[in-house]
C-alpha atoms as a PDB file:
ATOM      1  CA  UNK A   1     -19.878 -27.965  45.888  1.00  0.00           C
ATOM      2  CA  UNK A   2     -16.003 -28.505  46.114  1.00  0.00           C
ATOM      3  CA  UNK A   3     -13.750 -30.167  47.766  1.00  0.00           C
ATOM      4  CA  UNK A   4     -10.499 -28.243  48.852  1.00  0.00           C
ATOM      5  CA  UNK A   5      -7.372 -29.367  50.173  1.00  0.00           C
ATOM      6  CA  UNK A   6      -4.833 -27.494  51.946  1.00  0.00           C
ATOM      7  CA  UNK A   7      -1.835 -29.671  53.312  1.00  0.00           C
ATOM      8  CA  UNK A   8      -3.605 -32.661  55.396  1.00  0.00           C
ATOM      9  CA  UNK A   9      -7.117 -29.952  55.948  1.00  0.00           C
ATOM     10  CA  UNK A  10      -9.713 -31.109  54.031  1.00  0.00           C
ATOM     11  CA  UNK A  11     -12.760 -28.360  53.168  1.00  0.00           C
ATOM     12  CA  UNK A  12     -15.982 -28.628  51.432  1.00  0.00           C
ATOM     13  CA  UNK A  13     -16.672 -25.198  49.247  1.00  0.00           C
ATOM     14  CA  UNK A  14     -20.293 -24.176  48.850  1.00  0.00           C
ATOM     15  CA  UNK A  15     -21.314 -22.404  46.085  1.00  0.00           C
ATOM     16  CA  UNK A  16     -24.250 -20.572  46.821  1.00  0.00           C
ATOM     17  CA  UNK A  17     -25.775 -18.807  44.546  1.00  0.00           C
ATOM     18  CA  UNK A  18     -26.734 -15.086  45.484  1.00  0.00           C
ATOM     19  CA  UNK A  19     -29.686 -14.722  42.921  1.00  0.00           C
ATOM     20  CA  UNK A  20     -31.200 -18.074  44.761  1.00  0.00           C
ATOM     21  CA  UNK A  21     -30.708 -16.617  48.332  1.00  0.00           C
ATOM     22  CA  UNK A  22     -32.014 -13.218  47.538  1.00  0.00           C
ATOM     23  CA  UNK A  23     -35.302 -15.932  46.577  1.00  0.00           C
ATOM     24  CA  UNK A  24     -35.506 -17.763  48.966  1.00  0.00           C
ATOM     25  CA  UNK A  25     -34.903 -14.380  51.719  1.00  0.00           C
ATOM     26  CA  UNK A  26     -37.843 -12.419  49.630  1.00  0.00           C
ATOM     27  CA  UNK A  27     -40.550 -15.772  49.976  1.00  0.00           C
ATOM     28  CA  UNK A  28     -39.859 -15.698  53.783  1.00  0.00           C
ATOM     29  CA  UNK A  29     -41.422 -12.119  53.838  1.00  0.00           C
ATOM     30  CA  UNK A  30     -37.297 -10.212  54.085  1.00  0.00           C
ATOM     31  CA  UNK A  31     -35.478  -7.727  52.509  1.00  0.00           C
ATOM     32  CA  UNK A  32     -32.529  -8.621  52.040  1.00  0.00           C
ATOM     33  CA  UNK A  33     -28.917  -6.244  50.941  1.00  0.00           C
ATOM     34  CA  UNK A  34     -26.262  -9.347  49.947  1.00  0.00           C
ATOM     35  CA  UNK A  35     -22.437  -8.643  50.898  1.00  0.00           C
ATOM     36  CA  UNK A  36     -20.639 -11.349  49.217  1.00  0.00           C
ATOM     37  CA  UNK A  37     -16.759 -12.417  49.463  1.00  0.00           C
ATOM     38  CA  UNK A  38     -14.409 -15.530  48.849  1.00  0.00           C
ATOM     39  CA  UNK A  39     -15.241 -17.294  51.912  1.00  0.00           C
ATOM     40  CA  UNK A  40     -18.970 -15.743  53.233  1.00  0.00           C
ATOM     41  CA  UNK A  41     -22.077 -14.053  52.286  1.00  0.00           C
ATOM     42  CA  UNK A  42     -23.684 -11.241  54.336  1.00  0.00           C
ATOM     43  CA  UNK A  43     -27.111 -10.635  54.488  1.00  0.00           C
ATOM     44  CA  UNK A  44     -28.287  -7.599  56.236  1.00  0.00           C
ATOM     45  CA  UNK A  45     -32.415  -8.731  56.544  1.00  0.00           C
ATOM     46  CA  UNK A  46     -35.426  -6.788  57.534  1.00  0.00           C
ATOM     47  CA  UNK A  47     -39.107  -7.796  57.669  1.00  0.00           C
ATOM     48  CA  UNK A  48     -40.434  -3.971  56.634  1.00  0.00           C
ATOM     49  CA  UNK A  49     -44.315  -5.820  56.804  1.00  0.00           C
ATOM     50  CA  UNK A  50     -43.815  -7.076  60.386  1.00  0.00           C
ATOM     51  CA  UNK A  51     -45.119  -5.078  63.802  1.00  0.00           C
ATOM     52  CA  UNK A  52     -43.796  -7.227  66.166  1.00  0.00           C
ATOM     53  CA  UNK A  53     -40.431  -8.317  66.728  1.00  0.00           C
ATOM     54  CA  UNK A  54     -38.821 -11.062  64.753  1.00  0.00           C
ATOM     55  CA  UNK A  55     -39.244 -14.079  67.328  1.00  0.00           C
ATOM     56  CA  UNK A  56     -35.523 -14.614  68.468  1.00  0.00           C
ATOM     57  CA  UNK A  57     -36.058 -15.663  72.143  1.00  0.00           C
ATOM     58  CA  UNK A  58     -33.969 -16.348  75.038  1.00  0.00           C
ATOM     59  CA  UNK A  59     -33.934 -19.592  76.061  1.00  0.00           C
ATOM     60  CA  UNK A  60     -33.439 -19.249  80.071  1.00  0.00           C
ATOM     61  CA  UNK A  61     -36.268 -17.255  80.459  1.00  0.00           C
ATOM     62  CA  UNK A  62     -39.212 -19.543  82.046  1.00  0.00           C
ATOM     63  CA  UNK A  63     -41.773 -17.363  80.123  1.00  0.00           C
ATOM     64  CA  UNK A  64     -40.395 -18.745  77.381  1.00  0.00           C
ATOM     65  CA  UNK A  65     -40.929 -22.423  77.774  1.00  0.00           C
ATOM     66  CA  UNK A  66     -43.718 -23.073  74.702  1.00  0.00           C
ATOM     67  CA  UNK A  67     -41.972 -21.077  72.672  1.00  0.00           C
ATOM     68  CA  UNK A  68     -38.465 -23.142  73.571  1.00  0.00           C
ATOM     69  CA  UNK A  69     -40.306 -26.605  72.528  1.00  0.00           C
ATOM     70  CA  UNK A  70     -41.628 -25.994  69.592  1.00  0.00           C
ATOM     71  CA  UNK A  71     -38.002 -24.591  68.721  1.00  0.00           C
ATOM     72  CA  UNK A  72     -35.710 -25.954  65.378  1.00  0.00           C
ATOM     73  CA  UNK A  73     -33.148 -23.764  65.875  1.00  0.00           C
ATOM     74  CA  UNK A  74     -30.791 -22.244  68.417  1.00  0.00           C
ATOM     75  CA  UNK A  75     -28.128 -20.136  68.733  1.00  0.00           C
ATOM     76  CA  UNK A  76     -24.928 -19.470  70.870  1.00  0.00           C
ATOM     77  CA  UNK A  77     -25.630 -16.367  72.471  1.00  0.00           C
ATOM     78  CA  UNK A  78     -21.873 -15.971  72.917  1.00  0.00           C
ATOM     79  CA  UNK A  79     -20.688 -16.423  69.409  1.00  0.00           C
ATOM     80  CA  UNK A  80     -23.812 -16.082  67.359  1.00  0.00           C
ATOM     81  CA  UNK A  81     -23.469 -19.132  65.531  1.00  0.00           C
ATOM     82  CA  UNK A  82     -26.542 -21.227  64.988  1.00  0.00           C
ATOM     83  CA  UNK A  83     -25.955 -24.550  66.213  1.00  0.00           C
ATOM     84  CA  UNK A  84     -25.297 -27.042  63.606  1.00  0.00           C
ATOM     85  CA  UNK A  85     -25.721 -24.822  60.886  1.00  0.00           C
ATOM     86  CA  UNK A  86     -23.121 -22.639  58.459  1.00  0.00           C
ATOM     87  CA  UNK A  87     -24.841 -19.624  59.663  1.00  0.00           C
ATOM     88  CA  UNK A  88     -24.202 -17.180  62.487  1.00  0.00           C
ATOM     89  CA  UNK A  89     -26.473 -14.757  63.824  1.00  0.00           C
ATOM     90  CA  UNK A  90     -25.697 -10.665  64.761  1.00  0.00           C
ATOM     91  CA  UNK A  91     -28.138  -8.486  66.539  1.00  0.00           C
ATOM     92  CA  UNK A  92     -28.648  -4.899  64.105  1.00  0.00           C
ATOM     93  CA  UNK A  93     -28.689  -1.513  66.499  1.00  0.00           C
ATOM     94  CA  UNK A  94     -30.352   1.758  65.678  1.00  0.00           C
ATOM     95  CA  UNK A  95     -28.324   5.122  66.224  1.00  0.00           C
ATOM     96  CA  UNK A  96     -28.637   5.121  69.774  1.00  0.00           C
ATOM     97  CA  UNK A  97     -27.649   1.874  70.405  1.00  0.00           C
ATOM     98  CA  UNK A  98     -30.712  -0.409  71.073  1.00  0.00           C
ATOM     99  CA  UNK A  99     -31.380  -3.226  69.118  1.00  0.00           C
ATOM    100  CA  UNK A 100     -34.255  -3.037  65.730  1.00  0.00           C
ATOM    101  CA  UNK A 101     -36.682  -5.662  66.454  1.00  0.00           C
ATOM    102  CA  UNK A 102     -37.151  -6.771  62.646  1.00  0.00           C
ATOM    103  CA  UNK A 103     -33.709  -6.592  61.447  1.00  0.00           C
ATOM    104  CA  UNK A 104     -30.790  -9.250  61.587  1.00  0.00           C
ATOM    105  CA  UNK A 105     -27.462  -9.679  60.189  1.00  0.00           C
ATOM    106  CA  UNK A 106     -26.747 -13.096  58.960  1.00  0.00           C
ATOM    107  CA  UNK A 107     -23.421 -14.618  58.117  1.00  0.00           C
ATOM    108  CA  UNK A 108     -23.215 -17.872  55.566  1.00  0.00           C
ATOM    109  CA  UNK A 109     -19.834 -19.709  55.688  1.00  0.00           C
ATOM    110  CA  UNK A 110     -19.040 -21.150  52.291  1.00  0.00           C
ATOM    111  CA  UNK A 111     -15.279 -22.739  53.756  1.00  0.00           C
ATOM    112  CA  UNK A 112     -16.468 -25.723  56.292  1.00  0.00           C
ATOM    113  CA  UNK A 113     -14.403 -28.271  57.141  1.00  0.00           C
ATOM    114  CA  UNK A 114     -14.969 -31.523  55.450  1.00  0.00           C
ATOM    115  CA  UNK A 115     -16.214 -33.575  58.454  1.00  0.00           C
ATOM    116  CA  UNK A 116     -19.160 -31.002  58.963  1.00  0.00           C
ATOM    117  CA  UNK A 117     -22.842 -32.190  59.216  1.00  0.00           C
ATOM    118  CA  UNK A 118     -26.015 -31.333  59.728  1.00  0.00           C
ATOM    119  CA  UNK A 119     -28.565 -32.709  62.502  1.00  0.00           C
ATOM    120  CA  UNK A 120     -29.309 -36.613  61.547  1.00  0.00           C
ATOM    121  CA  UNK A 121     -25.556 -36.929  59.937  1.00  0.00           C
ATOM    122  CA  UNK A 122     -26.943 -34.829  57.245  1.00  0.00           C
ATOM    123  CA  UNK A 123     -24.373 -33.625  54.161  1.00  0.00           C
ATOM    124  CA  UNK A 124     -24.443 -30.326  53.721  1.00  0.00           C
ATOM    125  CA  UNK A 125     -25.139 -29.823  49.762  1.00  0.00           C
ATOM    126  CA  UNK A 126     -26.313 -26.449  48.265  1.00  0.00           C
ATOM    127  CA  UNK A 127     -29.878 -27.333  47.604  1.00  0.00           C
ATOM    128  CA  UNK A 128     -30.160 -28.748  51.874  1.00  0.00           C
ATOM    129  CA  UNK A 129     -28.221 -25.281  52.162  1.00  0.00           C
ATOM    130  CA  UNK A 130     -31.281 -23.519  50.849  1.00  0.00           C
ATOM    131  CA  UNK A 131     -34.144 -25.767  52.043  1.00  0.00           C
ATOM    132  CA  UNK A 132     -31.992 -24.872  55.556  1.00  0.00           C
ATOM    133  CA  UNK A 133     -32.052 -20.842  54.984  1.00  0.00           C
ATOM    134  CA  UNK A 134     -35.966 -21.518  54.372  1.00  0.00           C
ATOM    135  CA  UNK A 135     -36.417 -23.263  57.602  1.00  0.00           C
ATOM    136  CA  UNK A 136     -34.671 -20.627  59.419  1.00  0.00           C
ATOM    137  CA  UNK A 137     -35.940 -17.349  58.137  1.00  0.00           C
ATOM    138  CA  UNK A 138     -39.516 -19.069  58.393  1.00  0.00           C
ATOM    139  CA  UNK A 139     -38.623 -20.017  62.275  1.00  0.00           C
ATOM    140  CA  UNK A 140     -37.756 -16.174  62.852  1.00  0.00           C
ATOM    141  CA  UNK A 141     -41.439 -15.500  61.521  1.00  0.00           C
ATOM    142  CA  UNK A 142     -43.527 -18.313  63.118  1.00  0.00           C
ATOM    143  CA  UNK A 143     -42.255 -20.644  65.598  1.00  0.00           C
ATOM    144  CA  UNK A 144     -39.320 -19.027  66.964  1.00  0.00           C
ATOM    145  CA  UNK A 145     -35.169 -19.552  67.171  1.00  0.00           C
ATOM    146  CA  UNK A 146     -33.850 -19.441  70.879  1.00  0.00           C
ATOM    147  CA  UNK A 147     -30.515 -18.111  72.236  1.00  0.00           C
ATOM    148  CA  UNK A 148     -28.708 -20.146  74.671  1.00  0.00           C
ATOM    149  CA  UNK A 149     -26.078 -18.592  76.932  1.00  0.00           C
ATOM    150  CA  UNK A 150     -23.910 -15.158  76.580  1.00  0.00           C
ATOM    151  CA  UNK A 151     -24.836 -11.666  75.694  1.00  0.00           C
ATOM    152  CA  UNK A 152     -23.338 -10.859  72.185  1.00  0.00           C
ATOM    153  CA  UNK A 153     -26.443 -12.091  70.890  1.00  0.00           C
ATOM    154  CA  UNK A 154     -29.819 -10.211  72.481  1.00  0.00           C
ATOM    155  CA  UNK A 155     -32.994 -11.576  72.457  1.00  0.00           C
ATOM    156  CA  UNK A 156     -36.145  -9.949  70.551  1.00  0.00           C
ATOM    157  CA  UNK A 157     -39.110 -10.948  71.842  1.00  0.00           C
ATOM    158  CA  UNK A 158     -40.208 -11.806  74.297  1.00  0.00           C
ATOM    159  CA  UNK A 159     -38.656 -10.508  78.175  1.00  0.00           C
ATOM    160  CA  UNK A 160     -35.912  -9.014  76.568  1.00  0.00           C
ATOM    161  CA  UNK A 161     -34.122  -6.833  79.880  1.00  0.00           C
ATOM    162  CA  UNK A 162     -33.545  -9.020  82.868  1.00  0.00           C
ATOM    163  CA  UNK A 163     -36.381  -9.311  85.487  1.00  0.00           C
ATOM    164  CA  UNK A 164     -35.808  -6.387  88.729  1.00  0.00           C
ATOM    165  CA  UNK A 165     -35.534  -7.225  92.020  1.00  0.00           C
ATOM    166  CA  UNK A 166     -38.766  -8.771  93.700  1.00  0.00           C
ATOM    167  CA  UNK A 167     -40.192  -6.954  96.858  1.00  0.00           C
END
């Protein structure tokens, strides 16, 4: 980790470790193809071994109340950032449009600003970086991540199209 200055901005520089991600992505049952540049790291995942949908939920939908409970994560379903976290979350289509229930496209910022922290006024060091991506990946397997709000960001499982009109 670094610390950068530019005029009075102060940022913290993560330097995460591609060989160590690809790890960590391959124990949480992903394949993972790593895009890497100066300030992120892309990771186009799929779970090939997985039937059902990765369990990215929305959060408004009253069907989904156990699964919102038991939730660690969330995400803006306007930006696609995961709340709290360097990582932001983008839905991955198939030819004609619709989204692939067991792929995702995560983005890792390595450039946060210095003041940033995790849950509990947590520092935000390489190794929490990866016990984080852990958590995460292992959430999209077992206990589910829920999006909050906005559209750019579509649900998996769960009631994924809007209830019809009730007669």
């Amino acid at each position: 980790m670094q610390v950068l200055q530019a005029g009075r901005h102060k940022f913290i520089l993560l330097e995460i470790d591609t060989a160590t991600v690809a790890t960590v992505v391959q124990q949480a049952g992903f394949e993972a193809r790593i895009k890497e540049s100066a300030r992120t790291m892309v990771l186009d995942l799929t779970a090939e071994q997985r039937d059902t949908p990765l369990l990215l939920f929305d959060a408004a939908d009253p069907a989904n109340l156990g699964w919102f409970s038991r939730c660690q994560f969330y995400v803006d379903g306007r930006s696609g950032g995961v709340m709290q976290t360097p990582i932001s979350v983008a839905n991955k289509r198939d030819r004609s449009g619709r989204n692939v229930g067991n792929c995702l496209r995560l983005r890792i910022a390595k450039e946060l600003p210095a003041t940033f922290r995790l849950p509990g006024r947590q520092a935000l060091t390489e190794q929490v970086f990866y016990m984080m991506l852990n958590n995460f990946l292992l959430a999209l397997t077992r206990t589910g991540v829920a999006v909050c709000g906005g559209n750019a960001v579509q649900p998996l499982a769960g009631r994924t199209e809007a209830p019809g009109a009730r007669n």
